[in-house]
Protein backbone atom coordinates (compact mmCIF):
# COMPACT_ATOMS: atom_id res chain seq x y z
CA UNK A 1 38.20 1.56 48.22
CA UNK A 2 34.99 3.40 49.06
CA UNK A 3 35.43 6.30 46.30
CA UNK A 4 35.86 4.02 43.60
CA UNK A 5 32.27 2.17 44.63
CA UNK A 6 31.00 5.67 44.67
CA UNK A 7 32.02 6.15 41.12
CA UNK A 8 30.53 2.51 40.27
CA UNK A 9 27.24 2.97 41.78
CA UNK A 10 26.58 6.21 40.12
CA UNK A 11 27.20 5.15 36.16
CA UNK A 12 25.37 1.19 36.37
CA UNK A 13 24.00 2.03 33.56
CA UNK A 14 27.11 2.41 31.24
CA UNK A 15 27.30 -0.29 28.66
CA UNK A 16 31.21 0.97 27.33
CA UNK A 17 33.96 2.76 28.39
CA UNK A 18 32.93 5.83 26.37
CA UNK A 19 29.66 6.07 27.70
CA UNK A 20 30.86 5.55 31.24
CA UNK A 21 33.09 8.53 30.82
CA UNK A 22 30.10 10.89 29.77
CA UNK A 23 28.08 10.22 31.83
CA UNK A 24 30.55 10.22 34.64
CA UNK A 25 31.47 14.13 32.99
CA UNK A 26 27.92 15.23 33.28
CA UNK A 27 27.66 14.13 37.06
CA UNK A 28 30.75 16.08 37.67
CA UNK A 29 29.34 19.34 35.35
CA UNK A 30 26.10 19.19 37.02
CA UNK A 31 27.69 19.44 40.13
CA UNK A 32 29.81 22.24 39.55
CA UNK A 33 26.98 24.13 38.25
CA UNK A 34 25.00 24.02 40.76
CA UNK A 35 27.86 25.71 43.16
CA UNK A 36 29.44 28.05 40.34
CA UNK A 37 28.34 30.44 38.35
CA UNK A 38 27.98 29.63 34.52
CA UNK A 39 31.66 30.02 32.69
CA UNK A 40 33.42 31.17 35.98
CA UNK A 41 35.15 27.83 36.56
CA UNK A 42 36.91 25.11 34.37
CA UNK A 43 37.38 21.47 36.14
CA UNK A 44 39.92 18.21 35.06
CA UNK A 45 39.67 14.94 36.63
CA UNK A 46 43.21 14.52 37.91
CA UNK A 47 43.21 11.75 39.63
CA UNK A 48 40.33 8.94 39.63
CA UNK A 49 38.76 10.44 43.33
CA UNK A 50 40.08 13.85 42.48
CA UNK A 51 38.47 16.72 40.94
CA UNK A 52 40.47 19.82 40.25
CA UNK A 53 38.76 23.57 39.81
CA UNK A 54 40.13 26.29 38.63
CA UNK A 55 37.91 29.66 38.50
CA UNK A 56 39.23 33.02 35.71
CA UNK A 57 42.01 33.89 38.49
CA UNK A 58 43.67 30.88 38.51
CA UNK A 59 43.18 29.49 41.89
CA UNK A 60 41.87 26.32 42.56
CA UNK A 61 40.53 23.77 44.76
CA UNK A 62 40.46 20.04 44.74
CA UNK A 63 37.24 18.01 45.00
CA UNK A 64 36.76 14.28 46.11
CA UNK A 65 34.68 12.54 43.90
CA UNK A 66 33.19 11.52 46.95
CA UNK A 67 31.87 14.74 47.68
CA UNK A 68 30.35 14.84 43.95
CA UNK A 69 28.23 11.73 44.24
């Protein structure tokens, strides 16, 4: 599956499980702050190509992973 190469190719670097899922987080943050304002939006990986935001109203919007990397 292409997505999950995407998500490969952008954490080489990850020597565990932990650290794979940090820096995966911080790819995903830095994304969504460049495109959101600071504290307007909250985001959950729900899925491994899917990321879901949610801004203070409630709605939301789902995000390929794809589009992230």
């Amino acid at each position: 599956m292409i997505i999950s190469e995407i998500v490969i190719c952008m954490v080489v670097s990850a020597k565990t499980v932990a650290e794979y899922k940090k820096i995966r987080d911080e790819r995903i943050q830095s994304w969504i702050d460049a495109r959101f304002e600071n504290g307007c939006v909250t985001w959950e990986l729900i899925s491994p190509d899917e990321v879901k935001i949610t801004d203070q109203t409630g709605d939301s919007m789902t995000v390929s992973v794809s589009e992230i990397a």
